[in-house]
Protein backbone atom coordinates (compact mmCIF):
# COMPACT_ATOMS: atom_id res chain seq x y z
CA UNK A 1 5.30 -86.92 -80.33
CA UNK A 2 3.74 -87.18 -83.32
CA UNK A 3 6.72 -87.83 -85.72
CA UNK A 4 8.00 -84.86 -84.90
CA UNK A 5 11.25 -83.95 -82.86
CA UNK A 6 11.16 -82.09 -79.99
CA UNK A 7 12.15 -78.45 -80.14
CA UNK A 8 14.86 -79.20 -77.27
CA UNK A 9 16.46 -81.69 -75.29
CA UNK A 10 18.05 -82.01 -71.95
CA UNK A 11 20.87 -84.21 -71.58
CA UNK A 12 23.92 -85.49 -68.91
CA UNK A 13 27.11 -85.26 -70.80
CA UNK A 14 26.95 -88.62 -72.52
CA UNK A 15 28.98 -88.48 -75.94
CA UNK A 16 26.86 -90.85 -77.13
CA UNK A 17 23.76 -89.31 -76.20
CA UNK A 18 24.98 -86.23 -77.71
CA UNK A 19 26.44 -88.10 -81.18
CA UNK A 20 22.63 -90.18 -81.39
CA UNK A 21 20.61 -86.65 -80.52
CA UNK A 22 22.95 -84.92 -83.79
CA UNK A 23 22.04 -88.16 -86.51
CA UNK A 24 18.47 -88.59 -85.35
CA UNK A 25 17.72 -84.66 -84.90
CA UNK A 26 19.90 -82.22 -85.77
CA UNK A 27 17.75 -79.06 -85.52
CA UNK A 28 16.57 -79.31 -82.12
CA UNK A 29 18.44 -77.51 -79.64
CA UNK A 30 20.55 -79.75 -76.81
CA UNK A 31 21.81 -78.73 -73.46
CA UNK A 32 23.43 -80.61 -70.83
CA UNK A 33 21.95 -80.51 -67.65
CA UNK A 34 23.63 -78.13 -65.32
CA UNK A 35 23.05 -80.25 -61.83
CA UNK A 36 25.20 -82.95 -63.17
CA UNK A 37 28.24 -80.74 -64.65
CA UNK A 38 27.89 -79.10 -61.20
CA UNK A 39 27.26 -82.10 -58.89
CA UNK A 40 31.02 -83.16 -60.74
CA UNK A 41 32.84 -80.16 -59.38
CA UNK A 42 34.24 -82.04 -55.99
CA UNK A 43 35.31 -84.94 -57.52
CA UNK A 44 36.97 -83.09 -60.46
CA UNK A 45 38.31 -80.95 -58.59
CA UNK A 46 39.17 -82.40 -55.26
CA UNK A 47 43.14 -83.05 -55.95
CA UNK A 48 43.09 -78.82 -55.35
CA UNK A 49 44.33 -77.54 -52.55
CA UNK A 50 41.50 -75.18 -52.25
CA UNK A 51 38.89 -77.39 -54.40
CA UNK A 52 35.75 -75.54 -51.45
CA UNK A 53 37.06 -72.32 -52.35
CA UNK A 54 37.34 -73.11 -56.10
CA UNK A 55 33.61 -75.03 -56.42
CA UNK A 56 32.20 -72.19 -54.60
CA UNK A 57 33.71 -69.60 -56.93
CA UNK A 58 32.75 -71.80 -60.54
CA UNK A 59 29.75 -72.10 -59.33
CA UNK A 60 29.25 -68.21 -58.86
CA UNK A 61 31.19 -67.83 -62.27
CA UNK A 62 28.18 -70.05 -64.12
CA UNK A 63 25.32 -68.61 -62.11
CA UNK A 64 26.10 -64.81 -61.84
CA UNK A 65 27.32 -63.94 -65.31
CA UNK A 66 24.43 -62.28 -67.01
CA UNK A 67 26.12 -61.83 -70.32
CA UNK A 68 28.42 -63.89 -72.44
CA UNK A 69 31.55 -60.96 -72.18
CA UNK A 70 31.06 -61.38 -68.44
CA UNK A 71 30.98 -65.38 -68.08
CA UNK A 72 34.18 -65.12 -70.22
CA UNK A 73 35.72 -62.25 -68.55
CA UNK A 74 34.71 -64.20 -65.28
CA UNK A 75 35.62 -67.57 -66.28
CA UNK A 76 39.48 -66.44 -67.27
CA UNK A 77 39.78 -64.53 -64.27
CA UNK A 78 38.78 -67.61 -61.98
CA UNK A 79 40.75 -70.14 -64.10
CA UNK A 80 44.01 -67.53 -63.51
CA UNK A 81 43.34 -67.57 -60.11
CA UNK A 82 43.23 -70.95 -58.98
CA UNK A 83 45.69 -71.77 -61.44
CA UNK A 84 43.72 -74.45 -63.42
CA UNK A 85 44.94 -73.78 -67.19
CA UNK A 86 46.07 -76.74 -67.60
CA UNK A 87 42.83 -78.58 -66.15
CA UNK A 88 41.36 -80.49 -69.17
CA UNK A 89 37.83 -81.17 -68.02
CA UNK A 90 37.24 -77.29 -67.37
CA UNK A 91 38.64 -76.80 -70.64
CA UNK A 92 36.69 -78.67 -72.40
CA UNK A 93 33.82 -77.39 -70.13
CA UNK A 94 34.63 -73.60 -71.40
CA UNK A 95 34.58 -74.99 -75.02
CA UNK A 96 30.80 -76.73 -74.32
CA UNK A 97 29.79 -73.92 -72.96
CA UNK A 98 27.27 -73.26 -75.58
CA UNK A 99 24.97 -76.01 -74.14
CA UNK A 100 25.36 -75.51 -70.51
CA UNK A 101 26.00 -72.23 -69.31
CA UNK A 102 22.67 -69.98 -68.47
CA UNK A 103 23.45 -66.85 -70.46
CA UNK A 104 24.26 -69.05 -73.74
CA UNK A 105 20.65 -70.78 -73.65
CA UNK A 106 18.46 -67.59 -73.06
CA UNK A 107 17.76 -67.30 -76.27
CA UNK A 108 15.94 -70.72 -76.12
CA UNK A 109 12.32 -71.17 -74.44
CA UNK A 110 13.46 -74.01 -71.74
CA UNK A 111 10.08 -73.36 -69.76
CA UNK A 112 12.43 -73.16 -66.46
CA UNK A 113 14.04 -76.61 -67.59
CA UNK A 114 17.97 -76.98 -66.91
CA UNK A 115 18.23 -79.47 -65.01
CA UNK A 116 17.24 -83.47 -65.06
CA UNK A 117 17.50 -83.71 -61.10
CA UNK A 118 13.37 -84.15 -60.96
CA UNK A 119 14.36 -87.05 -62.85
CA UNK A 120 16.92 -88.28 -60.90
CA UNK A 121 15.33 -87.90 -57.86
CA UNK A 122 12.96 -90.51 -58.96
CA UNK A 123 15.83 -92.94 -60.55
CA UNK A 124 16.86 -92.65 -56.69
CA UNK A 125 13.54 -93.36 -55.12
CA UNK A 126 13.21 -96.42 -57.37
CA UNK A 127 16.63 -97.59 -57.38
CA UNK A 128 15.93 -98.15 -53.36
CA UNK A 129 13.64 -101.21 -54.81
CA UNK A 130 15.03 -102.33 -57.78
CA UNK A 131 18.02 -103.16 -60.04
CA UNK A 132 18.50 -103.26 -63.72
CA UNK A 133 19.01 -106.95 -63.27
CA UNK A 134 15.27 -107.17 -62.09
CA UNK A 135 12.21 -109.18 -63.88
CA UNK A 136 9.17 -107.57 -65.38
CA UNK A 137 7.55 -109.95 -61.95
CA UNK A 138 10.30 -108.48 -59.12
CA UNK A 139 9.52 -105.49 -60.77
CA UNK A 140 5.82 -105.21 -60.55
CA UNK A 141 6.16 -106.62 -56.85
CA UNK A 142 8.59 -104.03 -55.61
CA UNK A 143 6.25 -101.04 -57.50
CA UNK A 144 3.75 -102.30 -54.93
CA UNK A 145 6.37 -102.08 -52.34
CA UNK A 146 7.58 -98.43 -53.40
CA UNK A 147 3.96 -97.35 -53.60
CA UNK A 148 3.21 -98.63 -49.78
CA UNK A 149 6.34 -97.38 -48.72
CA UNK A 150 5.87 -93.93 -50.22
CA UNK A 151 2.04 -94.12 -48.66
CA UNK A 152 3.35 -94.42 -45.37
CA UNK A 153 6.23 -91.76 -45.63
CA UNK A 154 2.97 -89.35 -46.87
CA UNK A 155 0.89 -90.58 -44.05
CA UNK A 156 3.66 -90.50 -41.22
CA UNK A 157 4.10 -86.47 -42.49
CA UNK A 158 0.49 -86.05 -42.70
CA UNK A 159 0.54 -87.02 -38.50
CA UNK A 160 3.00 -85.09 -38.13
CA UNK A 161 1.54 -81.97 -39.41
CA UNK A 162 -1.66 -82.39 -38.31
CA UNK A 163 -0.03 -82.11 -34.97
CA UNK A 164 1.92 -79.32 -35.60
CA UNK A 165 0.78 -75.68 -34.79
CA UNK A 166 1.93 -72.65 -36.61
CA UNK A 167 1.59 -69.75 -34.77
CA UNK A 168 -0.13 -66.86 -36.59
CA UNK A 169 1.74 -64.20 -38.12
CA UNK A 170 -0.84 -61.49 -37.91
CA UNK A 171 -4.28 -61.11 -35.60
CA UNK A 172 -6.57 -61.68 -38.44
CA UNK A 173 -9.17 -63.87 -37.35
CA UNK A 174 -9.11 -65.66 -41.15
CA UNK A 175 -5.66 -66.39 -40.51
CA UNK A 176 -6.49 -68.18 -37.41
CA UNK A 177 -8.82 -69.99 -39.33
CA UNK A 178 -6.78 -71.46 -41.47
């Protein structure tokens, strides 16, 4: 980048991640990625009686507070609740919530970024041909592999589309066209 740190950075919850990203830059602006606090709920919360009822309502707590007073007001309300005081990963979720709550970041330009899933998605894509354990050669060989394998998938939906009809929505003839 041109020896110079990025304005912001968007991180899973790794302590070290977090501990290198304070050294090395300290005036850029970290957040945690949202899809991974969120994709933890179940398993956090699972030992819950109601843990569906209680993942549903967190995650309405984080997304539908549109000011800091109302994520807090919200958040104590939904910890009283369900009864989770004493829960020490929310806890220490309400304390972070500086870098991971929406209505605590607004005041950074993200450019729509809060999550690392687009990332992930291709860690998963990949991971289907390769392991950490592989060599630069199995590795090179399997990126073949992925690539053919993701040409077909393309190609198998580009038959399948181009045998699909969608009926029109109006009677305009340029609709039919198209």
């Amino acid at each position: 980048m041109g020896g110079k740190a990025p304005k912001g950075n968007l991180t899973d919850q790794c302590a070290s991640i977090q501990r290198a990203i304070e050294l090395c830059m300290p005036t850029i602006s970290h957040r945690w990625c949202i899809w991974h606090i969120m994709k933890k709920i179940p398993n956090k919360l699972n030992s819950y009686k109601w843990h569906d009822e209680i993942n549903q309502e967190m995650s309405h707590v984080v997304w539908n507070s549109y000011t800091k007073d109302a994520f807090d007001r919200n958040w104590n309300d939904f910890i009283t609740k369900w009864g989770l005081k004493g829960n020490k990963w929310l806890s220490e979720l309400y304390e972070d919530q500086h870098i991971w709550i929406p209505i605590y970041l607004d005041h950074h330009f993200w450019t729509g970024m809060r999550s690392t899933q687009r990332s992930e998605s291709m860690h998963s894509f990949f991971n289907k041909f390769i392991t950490r354990n592989s060599s630069l050669r199995q590795f090179v060989k399997q990126y073949d592999n992925c690539l053919a394998s993701r040409e077909l998938t393309e190609r198998e939906f580009d038959v399948a589309d181009f045998h699909t009809v969608i009926p029109c929505a109006t009677k305009s003839a340029i609709e039919a066209q198209f």
